[in-house]
PDB file of N, CA and C in Angstrom:
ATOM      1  N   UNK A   1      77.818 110.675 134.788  1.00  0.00           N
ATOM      2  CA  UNK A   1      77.954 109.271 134.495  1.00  0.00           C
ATOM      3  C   UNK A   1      77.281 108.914 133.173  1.00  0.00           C
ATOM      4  N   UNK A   2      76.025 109.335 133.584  1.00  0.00           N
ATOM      5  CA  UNK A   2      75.194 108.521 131.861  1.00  0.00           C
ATOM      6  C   UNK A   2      75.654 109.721 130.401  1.00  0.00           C
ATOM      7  N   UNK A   3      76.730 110.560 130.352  1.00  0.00           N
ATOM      8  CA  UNK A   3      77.151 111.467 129.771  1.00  0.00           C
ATOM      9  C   UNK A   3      78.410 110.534 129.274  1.00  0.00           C
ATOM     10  N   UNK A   4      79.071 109.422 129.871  1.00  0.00           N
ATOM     11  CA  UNK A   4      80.162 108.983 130.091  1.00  0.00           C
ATOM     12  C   UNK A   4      79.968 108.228 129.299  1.00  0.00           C
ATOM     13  N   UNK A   5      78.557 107.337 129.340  1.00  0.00           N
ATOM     14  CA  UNK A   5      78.191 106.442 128.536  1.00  0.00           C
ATOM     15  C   UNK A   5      77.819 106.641 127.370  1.00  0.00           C
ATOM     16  N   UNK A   6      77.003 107.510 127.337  1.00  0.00           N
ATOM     17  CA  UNK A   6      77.085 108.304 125.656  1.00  0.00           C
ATOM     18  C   UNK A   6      78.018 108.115 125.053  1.00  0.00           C
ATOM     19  N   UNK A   7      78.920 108.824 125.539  1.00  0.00           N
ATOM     20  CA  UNK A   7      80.458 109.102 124.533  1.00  0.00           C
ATOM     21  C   UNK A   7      81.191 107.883 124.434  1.00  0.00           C
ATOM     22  N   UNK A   8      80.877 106.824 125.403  1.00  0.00           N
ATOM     23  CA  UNK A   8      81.494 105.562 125.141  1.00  0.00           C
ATOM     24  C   UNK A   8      80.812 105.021 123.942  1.00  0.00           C
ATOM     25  N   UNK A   9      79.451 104.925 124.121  1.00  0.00           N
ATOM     26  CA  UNK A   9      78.884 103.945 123.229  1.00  0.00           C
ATOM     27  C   UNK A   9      78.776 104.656 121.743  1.00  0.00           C
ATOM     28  N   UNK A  10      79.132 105.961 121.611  1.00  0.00           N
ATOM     29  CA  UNK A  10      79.424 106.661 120.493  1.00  0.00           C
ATOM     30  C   UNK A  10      80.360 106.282 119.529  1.00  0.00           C
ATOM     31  N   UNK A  11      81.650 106.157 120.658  1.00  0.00           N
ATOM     32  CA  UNK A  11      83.209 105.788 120.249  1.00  0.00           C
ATOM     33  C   UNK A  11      83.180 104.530 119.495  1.00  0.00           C
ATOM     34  N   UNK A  12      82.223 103.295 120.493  1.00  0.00           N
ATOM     35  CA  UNK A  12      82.291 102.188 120.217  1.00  0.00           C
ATOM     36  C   UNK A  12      81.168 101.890 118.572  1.00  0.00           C
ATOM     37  N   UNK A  13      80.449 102.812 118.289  1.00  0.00           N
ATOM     38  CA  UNK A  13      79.490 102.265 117.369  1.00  0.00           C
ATOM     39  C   UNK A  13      80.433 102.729 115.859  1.00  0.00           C
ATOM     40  N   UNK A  14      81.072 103.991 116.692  1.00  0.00           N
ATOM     41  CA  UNK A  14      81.451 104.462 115.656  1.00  0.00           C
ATOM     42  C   UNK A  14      83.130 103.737 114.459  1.00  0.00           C
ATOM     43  N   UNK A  15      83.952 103.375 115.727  1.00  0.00           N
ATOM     44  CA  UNK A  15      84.746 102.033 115.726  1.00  0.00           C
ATOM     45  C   UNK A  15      84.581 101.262 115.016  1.00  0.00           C
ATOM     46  N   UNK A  16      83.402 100.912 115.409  1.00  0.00           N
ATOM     47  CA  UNK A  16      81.976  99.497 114.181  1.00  0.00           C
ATOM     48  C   UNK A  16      82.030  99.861 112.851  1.00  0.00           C
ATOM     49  N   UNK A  17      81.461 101.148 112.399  1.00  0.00           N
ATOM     50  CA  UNK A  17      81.235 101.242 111.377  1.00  0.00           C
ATOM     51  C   UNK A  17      82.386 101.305 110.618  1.00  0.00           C
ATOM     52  N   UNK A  18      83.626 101.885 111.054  1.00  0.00           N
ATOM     53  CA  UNK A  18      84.938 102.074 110.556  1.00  0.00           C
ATOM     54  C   UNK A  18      85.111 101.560 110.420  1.00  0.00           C
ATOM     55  N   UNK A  19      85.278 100.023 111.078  1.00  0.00           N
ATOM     56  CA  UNK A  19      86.247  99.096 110.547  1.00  0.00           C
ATOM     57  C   UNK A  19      85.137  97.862 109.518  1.00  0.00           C
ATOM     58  N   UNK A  20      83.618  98.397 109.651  1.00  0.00           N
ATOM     59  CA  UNK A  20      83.388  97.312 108.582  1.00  0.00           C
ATOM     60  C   UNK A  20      83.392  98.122 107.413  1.00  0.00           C
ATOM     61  N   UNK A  21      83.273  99.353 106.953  1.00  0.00           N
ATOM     62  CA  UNK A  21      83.426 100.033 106.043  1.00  0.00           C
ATOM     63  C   UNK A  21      84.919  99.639 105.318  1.00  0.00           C
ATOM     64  N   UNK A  22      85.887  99.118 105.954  1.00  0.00           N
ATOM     65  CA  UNK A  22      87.118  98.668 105.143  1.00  0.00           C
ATOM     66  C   UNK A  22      87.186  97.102 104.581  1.00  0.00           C
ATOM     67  N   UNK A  23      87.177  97.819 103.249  1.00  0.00           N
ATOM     68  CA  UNK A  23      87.393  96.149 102.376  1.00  0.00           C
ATOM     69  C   UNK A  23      87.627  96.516 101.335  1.00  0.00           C
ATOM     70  N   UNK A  24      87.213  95.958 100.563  1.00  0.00           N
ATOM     71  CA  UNK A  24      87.604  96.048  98.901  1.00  0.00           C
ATOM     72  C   UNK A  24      86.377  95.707  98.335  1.00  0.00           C
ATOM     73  N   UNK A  25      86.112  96.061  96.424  1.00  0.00           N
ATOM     74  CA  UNK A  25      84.707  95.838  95.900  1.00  0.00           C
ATOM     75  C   UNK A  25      85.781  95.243  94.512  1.00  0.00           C
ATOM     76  N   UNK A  26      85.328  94.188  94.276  1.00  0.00           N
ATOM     77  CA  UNK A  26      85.958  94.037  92.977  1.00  0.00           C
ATOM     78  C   UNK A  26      84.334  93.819  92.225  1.00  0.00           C
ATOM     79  N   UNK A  27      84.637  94.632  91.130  1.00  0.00           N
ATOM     80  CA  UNK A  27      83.192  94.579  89.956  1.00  0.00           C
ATOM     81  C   UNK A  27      83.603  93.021  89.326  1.00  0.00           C
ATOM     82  N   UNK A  28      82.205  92.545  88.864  1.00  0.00           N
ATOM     83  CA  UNK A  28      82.886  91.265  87.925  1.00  0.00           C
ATOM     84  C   UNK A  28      82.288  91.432  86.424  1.00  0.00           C
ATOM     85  N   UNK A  29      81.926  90.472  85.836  1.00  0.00           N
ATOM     86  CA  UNK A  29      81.484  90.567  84.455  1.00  0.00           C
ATOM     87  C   UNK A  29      80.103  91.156  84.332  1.00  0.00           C
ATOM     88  N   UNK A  30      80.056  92.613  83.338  1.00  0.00           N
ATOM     89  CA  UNK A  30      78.753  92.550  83.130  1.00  0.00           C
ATOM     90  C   UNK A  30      78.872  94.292  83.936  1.00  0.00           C
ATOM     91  N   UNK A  31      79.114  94.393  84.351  1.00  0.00           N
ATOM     92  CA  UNK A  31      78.724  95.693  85.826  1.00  0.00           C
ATOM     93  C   UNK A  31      78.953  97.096  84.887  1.00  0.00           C
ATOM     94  N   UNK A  32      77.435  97.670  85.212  1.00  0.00           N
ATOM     95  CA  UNK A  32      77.185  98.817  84.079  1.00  0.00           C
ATOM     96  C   UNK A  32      77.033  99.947  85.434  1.00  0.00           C
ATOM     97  N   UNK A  33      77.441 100.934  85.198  1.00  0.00           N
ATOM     98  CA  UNK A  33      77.499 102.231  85.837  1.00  0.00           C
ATOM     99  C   UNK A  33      76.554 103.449  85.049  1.00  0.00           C
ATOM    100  N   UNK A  34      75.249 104.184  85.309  1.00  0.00           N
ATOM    101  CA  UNK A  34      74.756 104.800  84.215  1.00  0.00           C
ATOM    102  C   UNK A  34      74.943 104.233  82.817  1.00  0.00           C
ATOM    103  N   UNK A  35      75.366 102.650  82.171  1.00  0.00           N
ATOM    104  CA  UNK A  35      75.115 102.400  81.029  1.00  0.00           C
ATOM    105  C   UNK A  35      76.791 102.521  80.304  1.00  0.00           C
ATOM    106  N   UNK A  36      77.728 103.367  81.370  1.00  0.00           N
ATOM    107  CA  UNK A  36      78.832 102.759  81.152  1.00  0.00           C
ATOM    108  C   UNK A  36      79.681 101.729  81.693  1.00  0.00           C
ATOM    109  N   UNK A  37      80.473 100.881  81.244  1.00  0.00           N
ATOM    110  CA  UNK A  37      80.807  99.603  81.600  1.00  0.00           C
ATOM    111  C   UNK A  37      82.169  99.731  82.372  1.00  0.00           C
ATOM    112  N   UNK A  38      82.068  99.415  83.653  1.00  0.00           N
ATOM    113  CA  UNK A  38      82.639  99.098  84.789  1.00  0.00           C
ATOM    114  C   UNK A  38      83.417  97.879  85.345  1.00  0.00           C
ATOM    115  N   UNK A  39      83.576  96.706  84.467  1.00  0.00           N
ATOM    116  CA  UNK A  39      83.519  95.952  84.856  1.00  0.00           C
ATOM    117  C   UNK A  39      85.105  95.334  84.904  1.00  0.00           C
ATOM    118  N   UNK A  40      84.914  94.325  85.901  1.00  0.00           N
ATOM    119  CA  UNK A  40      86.529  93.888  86.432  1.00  0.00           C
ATOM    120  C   UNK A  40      87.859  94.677  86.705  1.00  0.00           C
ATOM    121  N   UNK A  41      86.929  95.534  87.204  1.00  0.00           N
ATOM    122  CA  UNK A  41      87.829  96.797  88.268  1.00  0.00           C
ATOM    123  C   UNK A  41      87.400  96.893  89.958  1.00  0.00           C
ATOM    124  N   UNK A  42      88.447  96.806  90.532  1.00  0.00           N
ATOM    125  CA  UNK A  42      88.798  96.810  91.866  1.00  0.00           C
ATOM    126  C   UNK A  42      89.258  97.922  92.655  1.00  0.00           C
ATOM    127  N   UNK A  43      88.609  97.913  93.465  1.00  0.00           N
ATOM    128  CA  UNK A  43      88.344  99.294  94.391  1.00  0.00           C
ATOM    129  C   UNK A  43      88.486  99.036  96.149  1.00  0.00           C
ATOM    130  N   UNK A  44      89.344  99.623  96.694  1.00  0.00           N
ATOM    131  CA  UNK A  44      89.768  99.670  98.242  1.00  0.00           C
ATOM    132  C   UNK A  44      89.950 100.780  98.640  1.00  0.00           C
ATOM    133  N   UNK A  45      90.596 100.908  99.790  1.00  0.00           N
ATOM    134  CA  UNK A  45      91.185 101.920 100.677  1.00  0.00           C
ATOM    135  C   UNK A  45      91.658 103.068  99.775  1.00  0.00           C
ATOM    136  N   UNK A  46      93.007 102.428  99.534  1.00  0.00           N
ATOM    137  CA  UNK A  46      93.954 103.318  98.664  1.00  0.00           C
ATOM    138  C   UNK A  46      93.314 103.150  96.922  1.00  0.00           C
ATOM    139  N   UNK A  47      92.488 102.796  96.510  1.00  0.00           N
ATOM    140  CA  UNK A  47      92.188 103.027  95.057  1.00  0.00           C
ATOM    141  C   UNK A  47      90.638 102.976  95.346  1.00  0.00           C
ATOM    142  N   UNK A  48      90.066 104.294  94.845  1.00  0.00           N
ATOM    143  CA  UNK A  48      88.504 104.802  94.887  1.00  0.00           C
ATOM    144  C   UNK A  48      87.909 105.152  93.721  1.00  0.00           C
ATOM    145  N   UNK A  49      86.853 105.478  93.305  1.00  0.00           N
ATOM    146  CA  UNK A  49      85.966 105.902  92.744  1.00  0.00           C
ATOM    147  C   UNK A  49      85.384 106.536  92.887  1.00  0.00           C
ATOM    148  N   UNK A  50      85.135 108.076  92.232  1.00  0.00           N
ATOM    149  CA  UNK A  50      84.111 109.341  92.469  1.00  0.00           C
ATOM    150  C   UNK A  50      83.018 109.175  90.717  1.00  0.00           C
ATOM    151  N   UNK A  51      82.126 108.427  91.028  1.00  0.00           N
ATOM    152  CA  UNK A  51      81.446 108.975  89.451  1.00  0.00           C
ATOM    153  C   UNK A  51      80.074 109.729  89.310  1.00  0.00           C
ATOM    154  N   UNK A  52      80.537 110.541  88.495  1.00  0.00           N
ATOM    155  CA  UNK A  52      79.423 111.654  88.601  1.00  0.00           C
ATOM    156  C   UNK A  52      78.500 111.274  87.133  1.00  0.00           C
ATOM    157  N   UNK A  53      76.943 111.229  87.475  1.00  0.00           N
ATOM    158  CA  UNK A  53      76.680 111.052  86.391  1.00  0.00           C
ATOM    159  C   UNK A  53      75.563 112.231  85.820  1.00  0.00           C
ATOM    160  N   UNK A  54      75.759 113.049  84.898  1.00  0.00           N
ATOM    161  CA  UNK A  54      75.034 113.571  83.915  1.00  0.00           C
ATOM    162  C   UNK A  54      73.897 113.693  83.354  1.00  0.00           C
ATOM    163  N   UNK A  55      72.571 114.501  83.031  1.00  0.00           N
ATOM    164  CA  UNK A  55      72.088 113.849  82.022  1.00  0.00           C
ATOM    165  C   UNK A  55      72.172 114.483  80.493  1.00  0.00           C
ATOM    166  N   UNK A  56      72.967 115.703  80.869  1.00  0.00           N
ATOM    167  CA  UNK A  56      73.513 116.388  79.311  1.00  0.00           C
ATOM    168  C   UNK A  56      75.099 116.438  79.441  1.00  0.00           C
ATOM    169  N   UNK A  57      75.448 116.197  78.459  1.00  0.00           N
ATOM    170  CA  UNK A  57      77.427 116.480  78.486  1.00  0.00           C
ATOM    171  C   UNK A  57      77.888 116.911  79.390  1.00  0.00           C
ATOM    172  N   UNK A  58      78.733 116.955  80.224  1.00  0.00           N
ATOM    173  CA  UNK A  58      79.492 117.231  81.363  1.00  0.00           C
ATOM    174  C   UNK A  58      80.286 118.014  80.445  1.00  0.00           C
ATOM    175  N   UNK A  59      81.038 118.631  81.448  1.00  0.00           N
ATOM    176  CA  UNK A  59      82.231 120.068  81.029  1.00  0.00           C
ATOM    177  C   UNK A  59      83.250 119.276  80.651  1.00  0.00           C
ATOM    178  N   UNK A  60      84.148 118.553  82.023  1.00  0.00           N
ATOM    179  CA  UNK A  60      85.401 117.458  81.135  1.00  0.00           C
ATOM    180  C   UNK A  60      84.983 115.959  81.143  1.00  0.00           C
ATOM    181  N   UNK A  61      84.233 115.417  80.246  1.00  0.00           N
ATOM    182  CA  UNK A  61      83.453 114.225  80.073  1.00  0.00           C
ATOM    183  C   UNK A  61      84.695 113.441  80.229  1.00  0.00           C
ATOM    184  N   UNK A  62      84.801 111.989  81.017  1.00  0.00           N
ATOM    185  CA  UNK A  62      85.687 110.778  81.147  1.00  0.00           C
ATOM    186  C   UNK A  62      86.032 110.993  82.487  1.00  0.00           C
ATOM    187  N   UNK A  63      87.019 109.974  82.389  1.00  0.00           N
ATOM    188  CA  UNK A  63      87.239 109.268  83.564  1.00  0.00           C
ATOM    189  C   UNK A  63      89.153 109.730  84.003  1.00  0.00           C
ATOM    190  N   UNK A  64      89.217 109.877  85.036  1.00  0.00           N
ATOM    191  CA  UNK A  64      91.085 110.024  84.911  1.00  0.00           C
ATOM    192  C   UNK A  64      91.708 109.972  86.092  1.00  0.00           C
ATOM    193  N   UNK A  65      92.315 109.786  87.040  1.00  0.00           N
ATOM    194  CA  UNK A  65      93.022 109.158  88.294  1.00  0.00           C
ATOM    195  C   UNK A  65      93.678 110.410  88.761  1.00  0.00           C
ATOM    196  N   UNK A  66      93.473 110.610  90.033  1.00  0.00           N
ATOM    197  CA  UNK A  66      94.210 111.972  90.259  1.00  0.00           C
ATOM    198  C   UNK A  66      94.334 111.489  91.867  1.00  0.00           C
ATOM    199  N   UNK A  67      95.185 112.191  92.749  1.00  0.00           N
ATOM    200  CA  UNK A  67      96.039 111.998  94.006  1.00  0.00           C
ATOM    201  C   UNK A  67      94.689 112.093  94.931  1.00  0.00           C
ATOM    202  N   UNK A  68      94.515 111.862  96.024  1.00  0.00           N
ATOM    203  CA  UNK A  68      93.516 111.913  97.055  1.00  0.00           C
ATOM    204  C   UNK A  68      94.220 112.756  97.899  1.00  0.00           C
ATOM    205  N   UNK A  69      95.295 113.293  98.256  1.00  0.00           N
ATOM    206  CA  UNK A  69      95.931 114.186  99.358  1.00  0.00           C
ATOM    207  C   UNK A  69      96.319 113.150 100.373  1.00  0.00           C
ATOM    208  N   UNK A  70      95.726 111.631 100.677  1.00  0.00           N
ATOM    209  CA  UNK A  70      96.139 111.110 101.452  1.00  0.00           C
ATOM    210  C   UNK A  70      96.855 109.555 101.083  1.00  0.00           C
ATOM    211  N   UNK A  71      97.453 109.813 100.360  1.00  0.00           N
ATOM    212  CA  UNK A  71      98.469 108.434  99.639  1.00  0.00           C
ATOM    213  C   UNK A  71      97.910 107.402  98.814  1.00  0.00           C
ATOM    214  N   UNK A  72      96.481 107.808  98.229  1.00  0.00           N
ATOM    215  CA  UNK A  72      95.948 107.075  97.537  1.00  0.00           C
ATOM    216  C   UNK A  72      95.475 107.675  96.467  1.00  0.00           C
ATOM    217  N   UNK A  73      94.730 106.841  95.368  1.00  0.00           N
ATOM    218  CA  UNK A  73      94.254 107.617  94.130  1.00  0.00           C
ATOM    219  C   UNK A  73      93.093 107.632  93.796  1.00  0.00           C
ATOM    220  N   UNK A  74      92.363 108.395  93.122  1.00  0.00           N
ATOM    221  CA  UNK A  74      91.052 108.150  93.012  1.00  0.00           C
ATOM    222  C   UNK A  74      90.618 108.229  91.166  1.00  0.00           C
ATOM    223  N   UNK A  75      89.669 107.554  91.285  1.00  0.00           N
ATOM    224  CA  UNK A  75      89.473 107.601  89.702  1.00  0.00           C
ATOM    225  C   UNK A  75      88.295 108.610  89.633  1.00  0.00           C
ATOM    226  N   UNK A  76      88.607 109.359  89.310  1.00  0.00           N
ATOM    227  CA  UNK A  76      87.230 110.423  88.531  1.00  0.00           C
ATOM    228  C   UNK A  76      86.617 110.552  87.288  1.00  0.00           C
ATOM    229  N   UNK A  77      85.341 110.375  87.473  1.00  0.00           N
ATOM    230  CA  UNK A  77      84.387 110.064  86.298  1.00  0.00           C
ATOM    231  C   UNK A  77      83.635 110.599  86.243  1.00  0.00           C
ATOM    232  N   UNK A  78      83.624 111.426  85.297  1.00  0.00           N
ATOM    233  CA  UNK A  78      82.368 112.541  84.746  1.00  0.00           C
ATOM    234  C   UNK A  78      81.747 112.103  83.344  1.00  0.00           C
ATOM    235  N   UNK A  79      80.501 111.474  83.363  1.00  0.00           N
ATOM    236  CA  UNK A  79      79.816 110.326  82.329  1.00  0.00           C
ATOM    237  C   UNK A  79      78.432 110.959  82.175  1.00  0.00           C
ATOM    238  N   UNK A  80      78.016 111.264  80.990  1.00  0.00           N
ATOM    239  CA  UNK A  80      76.520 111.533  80.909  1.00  0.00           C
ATOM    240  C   UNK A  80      75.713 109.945  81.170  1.00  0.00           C
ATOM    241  N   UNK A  81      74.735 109.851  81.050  1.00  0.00           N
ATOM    242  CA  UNK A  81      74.087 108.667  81.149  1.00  0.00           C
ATOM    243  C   UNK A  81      73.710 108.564  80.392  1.00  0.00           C
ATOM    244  N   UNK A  82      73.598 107.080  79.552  1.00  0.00           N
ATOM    245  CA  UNK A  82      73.096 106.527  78.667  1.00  0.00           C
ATOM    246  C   UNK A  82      71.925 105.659  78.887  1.00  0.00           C
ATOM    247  N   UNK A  83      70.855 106.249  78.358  1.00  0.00           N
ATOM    248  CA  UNK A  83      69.695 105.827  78.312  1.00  0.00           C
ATOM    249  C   UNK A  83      69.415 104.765  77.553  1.00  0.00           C
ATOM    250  N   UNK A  84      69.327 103.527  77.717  1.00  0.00           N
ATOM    251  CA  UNK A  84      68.464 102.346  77.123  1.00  0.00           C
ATOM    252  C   UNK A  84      67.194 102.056  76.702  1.00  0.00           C
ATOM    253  N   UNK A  85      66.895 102.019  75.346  1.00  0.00           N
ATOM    254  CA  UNK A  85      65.431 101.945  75.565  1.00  0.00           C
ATOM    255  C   UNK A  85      64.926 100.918  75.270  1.00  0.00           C
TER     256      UNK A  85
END
């Protein structure tokens, strides 16, 4: 029985997190990523963001959109960081 409940209240938390994890992020004015500029780009389900950040040159430095395997796209970003001083 209390084995039963486990796996229920597992199912159910886990349910939770799934469905608040779905939305959308729209960046607005201003929105710096490691010091590169991000801004007024929109991000959901089907359109993501992977950015990797650096602190010496990356191998293929930028950013470029490639398939996710599951009907969506993802933007990939390989960015050294820019230091402000």
């Amino acid at each position: 029985m209390s084995r039963k409940v486990i796996i229920a209240s597992a199912l159910v938390t886990g349910v939770a997190l799934c469905s608040s994890a779905l939305g959308e992020v729209r960046f607005g004015k201003h929105v710096y990523v490691g010091g590169h500029d991000f801004s007024n780009q929109t991000f959901d389900r089907k359109h993501r963001a992977e950015v990797h950040l650096y602190d010496n040159q990356p191998k293929n430095p930028g950013c470029h959109w490639q398939a996710d395997g599951s009907g969506g796209r993802v933007k990939l970003c390989r960015l050294r960081t820019l230091h402000r001083d």
